[in-house]
C-alpha atoms as a PDB file:
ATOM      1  CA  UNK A   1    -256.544 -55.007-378.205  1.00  0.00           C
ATOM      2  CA  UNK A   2    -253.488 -56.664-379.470  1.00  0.00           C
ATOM      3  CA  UNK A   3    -250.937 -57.569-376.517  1.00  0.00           C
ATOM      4  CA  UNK A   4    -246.765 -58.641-377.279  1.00  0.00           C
ATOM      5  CA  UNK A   5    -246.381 -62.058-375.035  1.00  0.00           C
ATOM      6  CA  UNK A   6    -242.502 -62.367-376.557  1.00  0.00           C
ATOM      7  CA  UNK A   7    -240.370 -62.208-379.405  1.00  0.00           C
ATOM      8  CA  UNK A   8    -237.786 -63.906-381.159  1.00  0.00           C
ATOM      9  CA  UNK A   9    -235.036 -62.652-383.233  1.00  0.00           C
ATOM     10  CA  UNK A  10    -233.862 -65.179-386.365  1.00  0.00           C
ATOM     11  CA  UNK A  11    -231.224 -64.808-388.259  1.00  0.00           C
ATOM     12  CA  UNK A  12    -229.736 -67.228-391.170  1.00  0.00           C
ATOM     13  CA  UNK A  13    -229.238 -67.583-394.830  1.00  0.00           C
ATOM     14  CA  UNK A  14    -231.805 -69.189-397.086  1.00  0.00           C
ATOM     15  CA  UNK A  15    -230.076 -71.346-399.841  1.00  0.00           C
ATOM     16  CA  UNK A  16    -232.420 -72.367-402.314  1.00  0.00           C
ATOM     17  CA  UNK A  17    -232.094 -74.469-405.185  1.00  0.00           C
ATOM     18  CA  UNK A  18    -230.914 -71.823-407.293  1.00  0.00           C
ATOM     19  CA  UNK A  19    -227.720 -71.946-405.082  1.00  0.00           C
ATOM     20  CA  UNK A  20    -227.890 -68.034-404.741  1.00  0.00           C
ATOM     21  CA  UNK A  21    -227.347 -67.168-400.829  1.00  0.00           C
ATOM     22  CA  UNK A  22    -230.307 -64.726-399.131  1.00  0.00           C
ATOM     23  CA  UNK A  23    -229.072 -63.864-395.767  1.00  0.00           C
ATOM     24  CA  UNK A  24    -232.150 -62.902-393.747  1.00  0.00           C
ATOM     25  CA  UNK A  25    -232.397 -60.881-390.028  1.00  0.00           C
ATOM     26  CA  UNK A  26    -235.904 -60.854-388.539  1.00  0.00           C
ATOM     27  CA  UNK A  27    -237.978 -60.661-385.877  1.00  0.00           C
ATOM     28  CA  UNK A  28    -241.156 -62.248-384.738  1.00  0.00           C
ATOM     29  CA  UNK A  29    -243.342 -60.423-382.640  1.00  0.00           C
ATOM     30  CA  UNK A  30    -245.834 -62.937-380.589  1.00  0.00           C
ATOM     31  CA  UNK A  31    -249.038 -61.039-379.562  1.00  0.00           C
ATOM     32  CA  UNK A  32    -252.034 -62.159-378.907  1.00  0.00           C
ATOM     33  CA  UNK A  33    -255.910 -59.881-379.983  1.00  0.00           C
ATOM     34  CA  UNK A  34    -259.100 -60.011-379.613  1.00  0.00           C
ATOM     35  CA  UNK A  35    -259.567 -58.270-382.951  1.00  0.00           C
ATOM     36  CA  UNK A  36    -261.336 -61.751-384.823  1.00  0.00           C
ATOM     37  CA  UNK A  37    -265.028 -61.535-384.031  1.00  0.00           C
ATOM     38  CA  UNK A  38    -265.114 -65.375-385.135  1.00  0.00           C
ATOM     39  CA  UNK A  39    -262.770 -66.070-382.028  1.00  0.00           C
ATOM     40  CA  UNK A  40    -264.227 -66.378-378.394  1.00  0.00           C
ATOM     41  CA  UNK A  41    -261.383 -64.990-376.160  1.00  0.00           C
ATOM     42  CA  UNK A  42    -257.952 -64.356-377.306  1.00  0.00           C
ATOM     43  CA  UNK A  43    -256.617 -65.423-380.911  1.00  0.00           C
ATOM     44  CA  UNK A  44    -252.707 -65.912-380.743  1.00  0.00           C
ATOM     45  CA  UNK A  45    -250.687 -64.747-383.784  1.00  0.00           C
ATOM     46  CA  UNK A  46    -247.169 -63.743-384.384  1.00  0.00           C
ATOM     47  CA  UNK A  47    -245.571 -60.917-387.225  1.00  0.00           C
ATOM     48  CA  UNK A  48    -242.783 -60.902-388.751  1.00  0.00           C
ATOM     49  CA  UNK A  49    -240.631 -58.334-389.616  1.00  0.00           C
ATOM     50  CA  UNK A  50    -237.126 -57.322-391.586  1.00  0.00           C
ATOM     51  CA  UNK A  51    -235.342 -56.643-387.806  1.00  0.00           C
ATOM     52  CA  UNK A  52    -234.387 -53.383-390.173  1.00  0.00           C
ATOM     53  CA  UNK A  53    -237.809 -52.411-390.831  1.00  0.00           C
ATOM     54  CA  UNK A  54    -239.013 -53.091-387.158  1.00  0.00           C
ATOM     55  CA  UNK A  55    -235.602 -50.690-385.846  1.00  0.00           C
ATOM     56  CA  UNK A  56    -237.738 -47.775-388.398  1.00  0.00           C
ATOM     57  CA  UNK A  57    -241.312 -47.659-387.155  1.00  0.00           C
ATOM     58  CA  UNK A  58    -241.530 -48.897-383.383  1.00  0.00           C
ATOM     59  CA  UNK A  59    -241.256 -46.217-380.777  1.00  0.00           C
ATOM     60  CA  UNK A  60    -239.520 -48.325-378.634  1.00  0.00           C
ATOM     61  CA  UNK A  61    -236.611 -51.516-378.325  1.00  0.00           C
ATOM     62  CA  UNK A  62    -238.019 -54.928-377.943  1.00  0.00           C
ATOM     63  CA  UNK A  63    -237.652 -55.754-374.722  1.00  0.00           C
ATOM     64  CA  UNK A  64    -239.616 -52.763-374.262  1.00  0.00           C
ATOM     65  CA  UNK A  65    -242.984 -54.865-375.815  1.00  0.00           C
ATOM     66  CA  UNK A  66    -243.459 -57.741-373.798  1.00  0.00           C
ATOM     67  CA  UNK A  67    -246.599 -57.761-371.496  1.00  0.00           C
ATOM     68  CA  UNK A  68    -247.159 -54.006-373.379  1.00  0.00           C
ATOM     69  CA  UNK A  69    -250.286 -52.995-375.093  1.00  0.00           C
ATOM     70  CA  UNK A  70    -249.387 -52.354-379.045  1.00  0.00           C
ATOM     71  CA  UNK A  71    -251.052 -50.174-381.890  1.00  0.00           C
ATOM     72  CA  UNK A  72    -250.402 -51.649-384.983  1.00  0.00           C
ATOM     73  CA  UNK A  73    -250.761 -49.011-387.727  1.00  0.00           C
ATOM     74  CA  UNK A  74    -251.004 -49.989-391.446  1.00  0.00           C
ATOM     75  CA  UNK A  75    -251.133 -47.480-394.334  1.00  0.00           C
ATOM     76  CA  UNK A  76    -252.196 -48.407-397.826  1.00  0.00           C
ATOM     77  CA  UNK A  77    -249.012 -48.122-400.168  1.00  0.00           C
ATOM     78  CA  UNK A  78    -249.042 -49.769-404.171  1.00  0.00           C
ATOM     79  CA  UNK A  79    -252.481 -51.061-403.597  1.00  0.00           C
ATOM     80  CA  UNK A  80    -252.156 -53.227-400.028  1.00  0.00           C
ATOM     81  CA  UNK A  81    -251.937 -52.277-396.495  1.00  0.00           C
ATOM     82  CA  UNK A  82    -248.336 -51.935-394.960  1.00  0.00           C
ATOM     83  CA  UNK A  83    -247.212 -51.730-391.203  1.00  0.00           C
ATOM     84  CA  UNK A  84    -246.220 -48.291-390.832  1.00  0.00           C
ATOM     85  CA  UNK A  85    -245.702 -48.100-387.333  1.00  0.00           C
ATOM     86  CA  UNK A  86    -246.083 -49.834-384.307  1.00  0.00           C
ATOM     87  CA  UNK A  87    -246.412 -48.050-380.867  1.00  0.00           C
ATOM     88  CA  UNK A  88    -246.645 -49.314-377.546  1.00  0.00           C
ATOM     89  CA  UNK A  89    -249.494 -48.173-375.096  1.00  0.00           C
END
């Protein structure tokens, strides 16, 4: 079971030393999942995504996830697993 208890957008431009600007636009998706054998209850955990990339593989807006049930689907893709989707239950 993995369960959306909020999310957070953040947005901002990362200046390293190099002094070459990275604008970034994310979004943090707070769940919590009682996937972790070693963990008695619930383990708390949050994922980040491009905001782009989450707009391309969840079914629905985020407001739409909080208190919601999630599948979290990975696919293997260059030799590691990659969210692919995410649908709400």
């Amino acid at each position: 079971m993995v369960k959306c208890v909020g999310y957070q957008y953040k947005q901002g431009v990362y200046e390293p030393e190099t002094g070459k600007s990275v604008p970034y636009d994310n979004i943090l998706i707070h769940y919590v999942s009682d996937n972790n054998e070693a963990v008695y209850g619930l383990e708390a955990q949050s994922l980040k995504l491009k905001r782009s990339d989450f707009l391309a593989i969840c079914n629905v807006a985020a407001d739409s996830l909080i208190d919601r049930e999630l599948i979290l689907s990975y696919n293997p893709v260059g030799g590691k697993l990659v969210l692919t989707r995410i649908d709400v239950i």
